[in-house]
Structure formats: structure tokens, C-alpha cells
Protein backbone atom coordinates (compact mmCIF):
# COMPACT_ATOMS: atom_id res chain seq x y z
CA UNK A 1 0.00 0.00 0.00
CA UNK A 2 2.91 2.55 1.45
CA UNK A 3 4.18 1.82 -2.65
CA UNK A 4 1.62 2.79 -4.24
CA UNK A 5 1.09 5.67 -2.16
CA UNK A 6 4.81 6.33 -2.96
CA UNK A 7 4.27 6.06 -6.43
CA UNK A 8 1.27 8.77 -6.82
CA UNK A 9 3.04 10.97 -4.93
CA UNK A 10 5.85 10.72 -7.67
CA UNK A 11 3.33 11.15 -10.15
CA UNK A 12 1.80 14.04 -8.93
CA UNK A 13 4.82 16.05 -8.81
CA UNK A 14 5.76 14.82 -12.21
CA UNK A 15 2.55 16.27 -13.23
CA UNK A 16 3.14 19.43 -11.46
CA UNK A 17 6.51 19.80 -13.26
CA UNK A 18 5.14 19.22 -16.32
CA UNK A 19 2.60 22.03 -16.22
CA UNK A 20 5.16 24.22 -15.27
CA UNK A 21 7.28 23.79 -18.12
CA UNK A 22 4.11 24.35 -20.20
CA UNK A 23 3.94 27.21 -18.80
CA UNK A 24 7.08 28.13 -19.55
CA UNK A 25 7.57 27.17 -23.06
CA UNK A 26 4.39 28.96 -23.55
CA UNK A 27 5.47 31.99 -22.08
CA UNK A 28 8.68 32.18 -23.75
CA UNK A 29 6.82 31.36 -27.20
CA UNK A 30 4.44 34.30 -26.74
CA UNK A 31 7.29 36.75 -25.61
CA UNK A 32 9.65 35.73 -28.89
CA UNK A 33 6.10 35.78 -31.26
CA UNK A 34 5.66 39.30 -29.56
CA UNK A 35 9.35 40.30 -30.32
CA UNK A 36 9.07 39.17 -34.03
CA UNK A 37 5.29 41.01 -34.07
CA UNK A 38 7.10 44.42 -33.08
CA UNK A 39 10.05 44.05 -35.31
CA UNK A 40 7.63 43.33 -38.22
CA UNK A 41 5.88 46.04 -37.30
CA UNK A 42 8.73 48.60 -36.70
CA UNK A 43 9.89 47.57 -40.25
CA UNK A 44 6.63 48.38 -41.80
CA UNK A 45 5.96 44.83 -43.07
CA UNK A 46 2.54 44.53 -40.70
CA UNK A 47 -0.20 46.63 -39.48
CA UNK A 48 -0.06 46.11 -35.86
CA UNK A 49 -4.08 47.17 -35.08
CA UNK A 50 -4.50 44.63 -38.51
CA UNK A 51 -2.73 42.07 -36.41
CA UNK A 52 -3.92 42.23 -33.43
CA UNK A 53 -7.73 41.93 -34.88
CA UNK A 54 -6.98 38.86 -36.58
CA UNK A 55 -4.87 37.51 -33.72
CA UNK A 56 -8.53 38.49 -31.17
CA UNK A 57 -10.40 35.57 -33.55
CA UNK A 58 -8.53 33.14 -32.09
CA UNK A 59 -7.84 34.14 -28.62
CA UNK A 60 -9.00 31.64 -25.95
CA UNK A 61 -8.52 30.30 -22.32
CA UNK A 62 -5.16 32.23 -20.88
CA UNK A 63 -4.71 28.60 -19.23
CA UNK A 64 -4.57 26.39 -22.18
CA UNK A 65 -5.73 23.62 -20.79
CA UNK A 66 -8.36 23.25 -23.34
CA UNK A 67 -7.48 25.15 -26.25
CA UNK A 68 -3.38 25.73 -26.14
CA UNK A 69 -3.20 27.89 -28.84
CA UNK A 70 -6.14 29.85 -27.82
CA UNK A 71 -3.85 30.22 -24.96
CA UNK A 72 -1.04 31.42 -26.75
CA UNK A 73 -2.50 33.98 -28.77
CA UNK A 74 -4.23 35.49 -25.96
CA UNK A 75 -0.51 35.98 -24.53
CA UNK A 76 0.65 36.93 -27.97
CA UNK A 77 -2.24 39.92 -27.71
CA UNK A 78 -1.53 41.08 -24.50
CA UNK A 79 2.35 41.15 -25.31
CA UNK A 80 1.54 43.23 -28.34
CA UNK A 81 -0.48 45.32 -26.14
CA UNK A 82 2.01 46.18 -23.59
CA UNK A 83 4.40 46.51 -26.32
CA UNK A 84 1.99 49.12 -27.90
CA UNK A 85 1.76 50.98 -24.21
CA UNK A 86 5.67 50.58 -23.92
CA UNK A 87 7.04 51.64 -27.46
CA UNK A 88 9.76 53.88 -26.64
CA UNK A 89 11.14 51.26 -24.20
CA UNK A 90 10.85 48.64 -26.44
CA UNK A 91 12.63 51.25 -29.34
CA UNK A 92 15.38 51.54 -27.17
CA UNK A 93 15.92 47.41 -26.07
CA UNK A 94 16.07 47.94 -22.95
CA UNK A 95 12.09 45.77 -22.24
CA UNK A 96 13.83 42.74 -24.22
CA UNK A 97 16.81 43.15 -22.29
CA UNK A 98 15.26 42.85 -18.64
């Protein structure tokens, strides 16, 4: 009994850990889409407002649980936002660099 006690346990943290580094690789995936977003946008190769309309169509749950990429472009969108609120820091590096 104490083993398979033993053994949950282990797979509960495993489980933990693994939605952590879901987290993580979905953060880091919506901070490097936003980077690439604002460079195509400081170039003049996008319309940001364009973007971020067609991005909102397929925002979902900020959890992903259900719908990952829903998650992901509801991260995108609120990266692009900040970005937008923030574009003389961003201009200058010194967001990316921190």
C-alpha cells in the first residue's frame, strides 16, 4: 500500500513539473512571437491594429488547458499590447533586455 502511495506521490509532482514547463515554453513562445510582431511592425511589413484583430479571432482560455493555442495567442495579444503601451522602451531594447 505505502508503494503505491509512494508512487502517486511521484506522479503528482511529475505532473506538477510538467505544467510548469508548459507554462514556460508557452510563455517564452508568446514573448519571442511578440518580439518578431514588433520588429515586423517597426519595419513596416505589418499593421499592428490589422494584427492584433486577426490575432482576437482566435484568442482563448489564458490557461490552455483546453485550447493551447487559444492560450497562446491570448498571450501573444496582450504582449503586443504592452508593447503598444511601452514603445519607446521597447525602441530603445532595454524591455527585451530585462
Amino acid at each position: 500500500m505505502r508503494r503505491i502511495e509512494a508512487v502517486e506521490s511521484r506522479l503528482g509532482r511529475a505532473e506538477e513539473s510538467v505544467d510548469g514547463l508548459e507554462e514556460q515554453v508557452r510563455d517564452a513562445t508568446a514573448q519571442l512571437t511578440g518580439l518578431l510582431a514588433h520588429f515586423l511592425q517597426e519595419a513596416g511589413l505589418v499593421d499592428g491594429s490589422a494584427l492584433r484583430r486577426y490575432l482576437a479571432r482566435f484568442a482563448g482560455d489564458d490557461k490552455g488547458r483546453e485550447d493551447p493555442v487559444g492560450a497562446l495567442v491570448t498571450r501573444v495579444l496582450s504582449i503586443l499590447d504592452f508593447q503598444r503601451r511601452h514603445a519607446e522602451d521597447y525602441a530603445s531594447g532595454d524591455m527585451i533586455r530585462q
